[in-house]
C-alpha atoms as a PDB file:
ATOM      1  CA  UNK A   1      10.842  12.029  16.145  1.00  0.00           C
ATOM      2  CA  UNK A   2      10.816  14.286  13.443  1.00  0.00           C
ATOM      3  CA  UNK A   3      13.377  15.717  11.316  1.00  0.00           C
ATOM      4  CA  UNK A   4      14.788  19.323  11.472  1.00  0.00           C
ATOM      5  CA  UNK A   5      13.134  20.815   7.906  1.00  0.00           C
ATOM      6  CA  UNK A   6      15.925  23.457   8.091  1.00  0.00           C
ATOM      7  CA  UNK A   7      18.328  20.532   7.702  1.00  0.00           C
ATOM      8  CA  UNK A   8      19.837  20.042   4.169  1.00  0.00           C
ATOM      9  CA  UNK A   9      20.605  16.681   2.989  1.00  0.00           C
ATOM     10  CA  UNK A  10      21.390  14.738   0.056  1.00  0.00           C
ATOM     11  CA  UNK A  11      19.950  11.514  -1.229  1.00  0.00           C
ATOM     12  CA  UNK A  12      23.071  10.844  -3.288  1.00  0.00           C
ATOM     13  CA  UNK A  13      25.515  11.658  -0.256  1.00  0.00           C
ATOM     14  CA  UNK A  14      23.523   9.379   1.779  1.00  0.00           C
ATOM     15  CA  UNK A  15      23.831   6.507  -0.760  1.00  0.00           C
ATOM     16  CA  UNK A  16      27.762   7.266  -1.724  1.00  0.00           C
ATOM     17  CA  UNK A  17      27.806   5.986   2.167  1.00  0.00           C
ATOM     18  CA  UNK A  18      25.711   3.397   2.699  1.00  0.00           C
ATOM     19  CA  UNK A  19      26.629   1.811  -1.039  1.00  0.00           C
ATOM     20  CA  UNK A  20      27.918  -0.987   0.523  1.00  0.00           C
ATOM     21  CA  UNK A  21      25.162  -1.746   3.156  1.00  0.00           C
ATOM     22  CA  UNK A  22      23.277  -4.999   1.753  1.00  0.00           C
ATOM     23  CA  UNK A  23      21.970  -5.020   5.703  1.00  0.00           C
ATOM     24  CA  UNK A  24      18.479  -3.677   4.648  1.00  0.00           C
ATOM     25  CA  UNK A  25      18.878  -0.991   7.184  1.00  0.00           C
ATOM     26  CA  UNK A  26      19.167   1.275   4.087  1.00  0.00           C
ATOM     27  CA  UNK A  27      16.994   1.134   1.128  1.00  0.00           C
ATOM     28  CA  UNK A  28      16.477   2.944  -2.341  1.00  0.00           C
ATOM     29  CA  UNK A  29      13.413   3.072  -3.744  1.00  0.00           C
ATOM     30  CA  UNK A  30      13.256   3.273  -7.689  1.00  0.00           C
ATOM     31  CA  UNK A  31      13.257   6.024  -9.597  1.00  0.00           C
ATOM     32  CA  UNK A  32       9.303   6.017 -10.606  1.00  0.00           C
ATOM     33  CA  UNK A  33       8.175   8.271  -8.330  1.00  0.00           C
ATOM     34  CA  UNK A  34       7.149  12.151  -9.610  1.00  0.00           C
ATOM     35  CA  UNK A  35       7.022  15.130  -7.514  1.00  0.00           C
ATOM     36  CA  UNK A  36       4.081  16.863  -7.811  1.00  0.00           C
ATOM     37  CA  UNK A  37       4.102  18.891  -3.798  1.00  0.00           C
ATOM     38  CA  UNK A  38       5.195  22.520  -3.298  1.00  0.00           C
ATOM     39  CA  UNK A  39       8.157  21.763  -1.532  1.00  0.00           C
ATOM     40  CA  UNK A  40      11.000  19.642  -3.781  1.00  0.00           C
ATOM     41  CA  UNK A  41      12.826  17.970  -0.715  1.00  0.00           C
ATOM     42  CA  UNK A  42      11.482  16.485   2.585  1.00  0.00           C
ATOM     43  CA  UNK A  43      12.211  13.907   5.158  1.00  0.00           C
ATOM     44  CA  UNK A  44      10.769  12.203   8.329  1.00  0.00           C
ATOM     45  CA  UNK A  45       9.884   9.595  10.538  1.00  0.00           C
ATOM     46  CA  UNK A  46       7.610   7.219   8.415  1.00  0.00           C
ATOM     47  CA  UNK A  47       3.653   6.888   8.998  1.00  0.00           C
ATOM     48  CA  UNK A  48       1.890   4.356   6.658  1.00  0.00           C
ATOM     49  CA  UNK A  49      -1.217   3.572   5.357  1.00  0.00           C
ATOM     50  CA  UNK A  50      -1.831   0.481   2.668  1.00  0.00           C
ATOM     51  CA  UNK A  51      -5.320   0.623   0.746  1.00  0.00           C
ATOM     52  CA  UNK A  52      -6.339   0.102  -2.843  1.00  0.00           C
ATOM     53  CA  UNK A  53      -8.344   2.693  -4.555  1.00  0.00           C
ATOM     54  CA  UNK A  54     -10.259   3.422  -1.606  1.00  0.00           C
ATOM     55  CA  UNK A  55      -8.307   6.572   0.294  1.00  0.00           C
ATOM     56  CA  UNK A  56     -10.682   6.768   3.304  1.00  0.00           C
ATOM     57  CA  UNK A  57      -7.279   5.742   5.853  1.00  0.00           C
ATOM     58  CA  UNK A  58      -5.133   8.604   3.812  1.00  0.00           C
ATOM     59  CA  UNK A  59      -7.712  11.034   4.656  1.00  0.00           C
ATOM     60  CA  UNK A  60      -7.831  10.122   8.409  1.00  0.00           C
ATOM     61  CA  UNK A  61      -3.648  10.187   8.377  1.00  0.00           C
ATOM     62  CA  UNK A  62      -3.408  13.837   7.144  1.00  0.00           C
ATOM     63  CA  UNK A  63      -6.154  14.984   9.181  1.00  0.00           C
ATOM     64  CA  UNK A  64      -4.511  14.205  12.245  1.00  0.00           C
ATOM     65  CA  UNK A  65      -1.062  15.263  13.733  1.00  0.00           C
ATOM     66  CA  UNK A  66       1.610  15.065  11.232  1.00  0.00           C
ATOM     67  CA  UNK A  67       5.020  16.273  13.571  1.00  0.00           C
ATOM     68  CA  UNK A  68       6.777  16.606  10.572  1.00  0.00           C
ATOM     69  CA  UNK A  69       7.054  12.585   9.718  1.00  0.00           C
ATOM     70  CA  UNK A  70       6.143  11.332   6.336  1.00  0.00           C
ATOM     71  CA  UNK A  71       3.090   9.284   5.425  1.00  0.00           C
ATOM     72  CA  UNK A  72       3.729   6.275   2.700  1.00  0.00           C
ATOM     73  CA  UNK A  73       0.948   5.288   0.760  1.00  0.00           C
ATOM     74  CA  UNK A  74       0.904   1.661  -0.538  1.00  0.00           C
ATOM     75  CA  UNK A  75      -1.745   1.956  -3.083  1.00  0.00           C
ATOM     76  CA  UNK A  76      -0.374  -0.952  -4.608  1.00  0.00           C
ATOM     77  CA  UNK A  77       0.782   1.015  -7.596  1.00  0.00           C
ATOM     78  CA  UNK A  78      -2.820   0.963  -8.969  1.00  0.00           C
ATOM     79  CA  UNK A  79      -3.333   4.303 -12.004  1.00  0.00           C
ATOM     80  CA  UNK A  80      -6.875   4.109 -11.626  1.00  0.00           C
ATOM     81  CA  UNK A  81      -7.558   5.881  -9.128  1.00  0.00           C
ATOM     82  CA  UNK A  82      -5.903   9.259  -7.429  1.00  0.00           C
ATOM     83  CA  UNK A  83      -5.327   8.479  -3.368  1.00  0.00           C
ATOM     84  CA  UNK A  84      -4.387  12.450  -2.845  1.00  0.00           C
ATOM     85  CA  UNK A  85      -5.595  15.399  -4.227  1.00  0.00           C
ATOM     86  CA  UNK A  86      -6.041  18.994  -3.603  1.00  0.00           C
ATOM     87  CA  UNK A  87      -7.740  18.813  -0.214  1.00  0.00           C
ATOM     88  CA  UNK A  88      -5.994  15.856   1.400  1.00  0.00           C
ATOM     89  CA  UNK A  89      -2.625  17.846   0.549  1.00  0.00           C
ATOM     90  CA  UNK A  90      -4.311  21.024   1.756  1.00  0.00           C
ATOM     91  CA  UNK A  91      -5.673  18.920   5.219  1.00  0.00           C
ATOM     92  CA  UNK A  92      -1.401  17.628   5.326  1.00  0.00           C
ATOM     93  CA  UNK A  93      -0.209  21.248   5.386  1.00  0.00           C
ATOM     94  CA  UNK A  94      -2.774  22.022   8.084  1.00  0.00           C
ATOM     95  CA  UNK A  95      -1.932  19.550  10.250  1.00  0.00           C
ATOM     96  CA  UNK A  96       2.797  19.598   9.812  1.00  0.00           C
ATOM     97  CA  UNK A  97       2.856  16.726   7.708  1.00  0.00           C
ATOM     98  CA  UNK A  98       6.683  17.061   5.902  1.00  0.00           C
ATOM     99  CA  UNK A  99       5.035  14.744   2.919  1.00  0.00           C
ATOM    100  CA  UNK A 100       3.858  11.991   1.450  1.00  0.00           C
ATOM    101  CA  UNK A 101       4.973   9.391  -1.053  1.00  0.00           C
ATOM    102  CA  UNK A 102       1.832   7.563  -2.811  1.00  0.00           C
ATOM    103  CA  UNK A 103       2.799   3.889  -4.669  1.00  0.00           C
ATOM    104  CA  UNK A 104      -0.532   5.234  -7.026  1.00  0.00           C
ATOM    105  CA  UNK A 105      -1.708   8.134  -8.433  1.00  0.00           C
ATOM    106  CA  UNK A 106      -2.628  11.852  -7.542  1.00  0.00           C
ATOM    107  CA  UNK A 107      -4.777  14.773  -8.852  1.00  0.00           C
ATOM    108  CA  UNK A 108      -5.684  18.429  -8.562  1.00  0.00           C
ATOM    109  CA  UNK A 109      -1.615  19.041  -9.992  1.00  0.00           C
ATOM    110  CA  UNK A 110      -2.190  23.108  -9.609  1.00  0.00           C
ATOM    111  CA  UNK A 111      -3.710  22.586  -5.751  1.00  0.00           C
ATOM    112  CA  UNK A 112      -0.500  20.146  -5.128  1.00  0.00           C
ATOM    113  CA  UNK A 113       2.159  22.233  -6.549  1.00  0.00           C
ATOM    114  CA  UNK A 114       0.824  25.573  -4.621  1.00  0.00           C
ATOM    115  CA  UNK A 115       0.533  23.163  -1.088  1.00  0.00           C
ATOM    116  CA  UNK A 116       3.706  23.539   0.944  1.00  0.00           C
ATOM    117  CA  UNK A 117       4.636  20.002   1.305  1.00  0.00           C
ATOM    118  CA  UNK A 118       6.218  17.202  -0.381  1.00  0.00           C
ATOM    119  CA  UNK A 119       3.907  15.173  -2.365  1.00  0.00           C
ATOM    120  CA  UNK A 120       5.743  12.243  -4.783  1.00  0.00           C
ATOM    121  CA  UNK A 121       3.509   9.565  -6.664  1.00  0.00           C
ATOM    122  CA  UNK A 122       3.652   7.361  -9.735  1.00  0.00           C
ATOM    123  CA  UNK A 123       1.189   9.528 -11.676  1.00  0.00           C
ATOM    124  CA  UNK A 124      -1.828  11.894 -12.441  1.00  0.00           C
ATOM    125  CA  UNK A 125      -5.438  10.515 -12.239  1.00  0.00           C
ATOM    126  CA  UNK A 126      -8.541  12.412 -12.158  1.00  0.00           C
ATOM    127  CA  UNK A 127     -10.622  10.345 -10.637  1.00  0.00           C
ATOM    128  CA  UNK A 128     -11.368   9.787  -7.235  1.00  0.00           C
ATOM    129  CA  UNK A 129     -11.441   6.784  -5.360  1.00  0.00           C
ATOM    130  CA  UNK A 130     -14.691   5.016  -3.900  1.00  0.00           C
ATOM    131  CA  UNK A 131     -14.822   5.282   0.029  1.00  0.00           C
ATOM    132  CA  UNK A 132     -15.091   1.958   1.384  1.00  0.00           C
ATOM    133  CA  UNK A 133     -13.375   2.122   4.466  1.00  0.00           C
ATOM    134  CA  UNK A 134     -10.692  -0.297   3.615  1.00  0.00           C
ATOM    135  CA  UNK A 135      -7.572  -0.609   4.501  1.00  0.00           C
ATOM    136  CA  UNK A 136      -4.833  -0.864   6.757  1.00  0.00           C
ATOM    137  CA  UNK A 137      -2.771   1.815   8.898  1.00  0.00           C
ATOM    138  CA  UNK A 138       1.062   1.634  10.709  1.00  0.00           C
ATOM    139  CA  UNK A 139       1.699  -1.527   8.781  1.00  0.00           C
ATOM    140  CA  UNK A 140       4.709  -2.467   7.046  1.00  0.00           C
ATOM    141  CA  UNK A 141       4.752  -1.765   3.383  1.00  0.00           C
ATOM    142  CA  UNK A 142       5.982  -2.653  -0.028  1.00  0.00           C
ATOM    143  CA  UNK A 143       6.563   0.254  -2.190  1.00  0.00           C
ATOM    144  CA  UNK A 144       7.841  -0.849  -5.629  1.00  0.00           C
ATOM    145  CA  UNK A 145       9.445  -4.283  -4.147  1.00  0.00           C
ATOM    146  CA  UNK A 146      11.147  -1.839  -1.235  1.00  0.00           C
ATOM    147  CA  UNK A 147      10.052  -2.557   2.386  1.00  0.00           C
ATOM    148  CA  UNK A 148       9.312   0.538   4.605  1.00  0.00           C
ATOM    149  CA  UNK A 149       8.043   0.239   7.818  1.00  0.00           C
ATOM    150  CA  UNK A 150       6.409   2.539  10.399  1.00  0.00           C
ATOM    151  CA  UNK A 151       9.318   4.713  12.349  1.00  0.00           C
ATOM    152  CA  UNK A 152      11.561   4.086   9.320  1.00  0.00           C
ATOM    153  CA  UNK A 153      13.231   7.299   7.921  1.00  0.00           C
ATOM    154  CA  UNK A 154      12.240   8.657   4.716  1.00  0.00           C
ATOM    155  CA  UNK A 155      14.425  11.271   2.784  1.00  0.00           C
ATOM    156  CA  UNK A 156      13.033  12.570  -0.692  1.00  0.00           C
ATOM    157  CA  UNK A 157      15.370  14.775  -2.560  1.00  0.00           C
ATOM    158  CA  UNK A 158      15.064  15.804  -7.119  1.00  0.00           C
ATOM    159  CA  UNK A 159      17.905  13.088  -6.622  1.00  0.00           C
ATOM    160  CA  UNK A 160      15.557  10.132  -5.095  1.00  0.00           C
ATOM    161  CA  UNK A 161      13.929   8.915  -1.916  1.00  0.00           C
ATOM    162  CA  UNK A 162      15.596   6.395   0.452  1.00  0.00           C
ATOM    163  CA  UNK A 163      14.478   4.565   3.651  1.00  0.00           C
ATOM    164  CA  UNK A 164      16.309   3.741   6.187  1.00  0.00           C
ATOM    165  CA  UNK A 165      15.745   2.337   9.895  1.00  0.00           C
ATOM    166  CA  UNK A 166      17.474   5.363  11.490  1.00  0.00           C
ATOM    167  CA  UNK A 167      17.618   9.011  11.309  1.00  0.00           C
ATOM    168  CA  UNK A 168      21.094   9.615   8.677  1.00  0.00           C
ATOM    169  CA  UNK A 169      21.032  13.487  10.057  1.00  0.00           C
ATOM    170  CA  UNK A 170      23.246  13.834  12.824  1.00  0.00           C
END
């Protein structure tokens, strides 16, 4: 289930082969996202979690077992609120989470770029979210008009991040 993370890759390889897939097995997602993690490139089976400034499903995702997948965050590209910070990435490290990608924003940039794992988001916010309890978890998602769904395949590269229904490492 999870992804070798001595494995290199390469978003744009992936795409030079799958260019002509309009299948939906293979998705792109747009180039909005920032990195902001210690690590620059990650990949893994895909976790999700869909809530709107209210992170108290994020927190319960990274503090359990990771196994190297990815969790994606549909915040619903909200900027007023950060869904990650220092502590949740800290509490992802902990617990072999390869990284996540947050559709919202993110704070504590020093703790992020000193944790050892991939963190990508739309933005920095300082503030913190209300806790609520809201949300949804192992859902299908919508991240920037691109469908990802739980056991999909996330690569993240400094070229881009693409989804796909299968592992693309052989």
């Amino acid at each position: 289930m999870t992804a070798p993370s001595s494995t290199a890759f390469s978003t744009c390889d992936f795409c030079d082969v799958h260019k002509g897939d309009d299948s939906g097995t293979f998705r792109v997602l747009p180039p909005v996202f920032q990195s902001y993690g210690g690590v620059a490139a990650f990949a893994g089976a895909v976790a999700t979690v869909k809530c709107f400034e209210d992170n108290t499903l994020v927190k319960a995702a990274v503090d359990s077992p990771g196994l190297g997948r990815v969790l994606v965050v549909d915040g619903g590209g909200s900027l007023r609120r950060a869904l990650v910070g220092g502590n949740l990435a800290a509490a992802a490290v902990r617990n072999g989470w390869a990284g996540l990608v947050v559709d919202g924003c993110v704070r504590d940039v020093a703790e992020l770029h000193a944790a050892a794992v991939g963190i990508r988001a739309l933005g920095l916010m300082p503030l913190p979210t209300e806790k609520r309890n809201e949300g949804q978890r192992d859902v299908a998602v919508q991240i920037q008009g691109v469908w990802v769904r739980p056991g999909d395949w996330l690569y993240a590269d400094a070229d881009g991040i693409v989804v796909s229904n299968r592992s693309l490492l052989v």
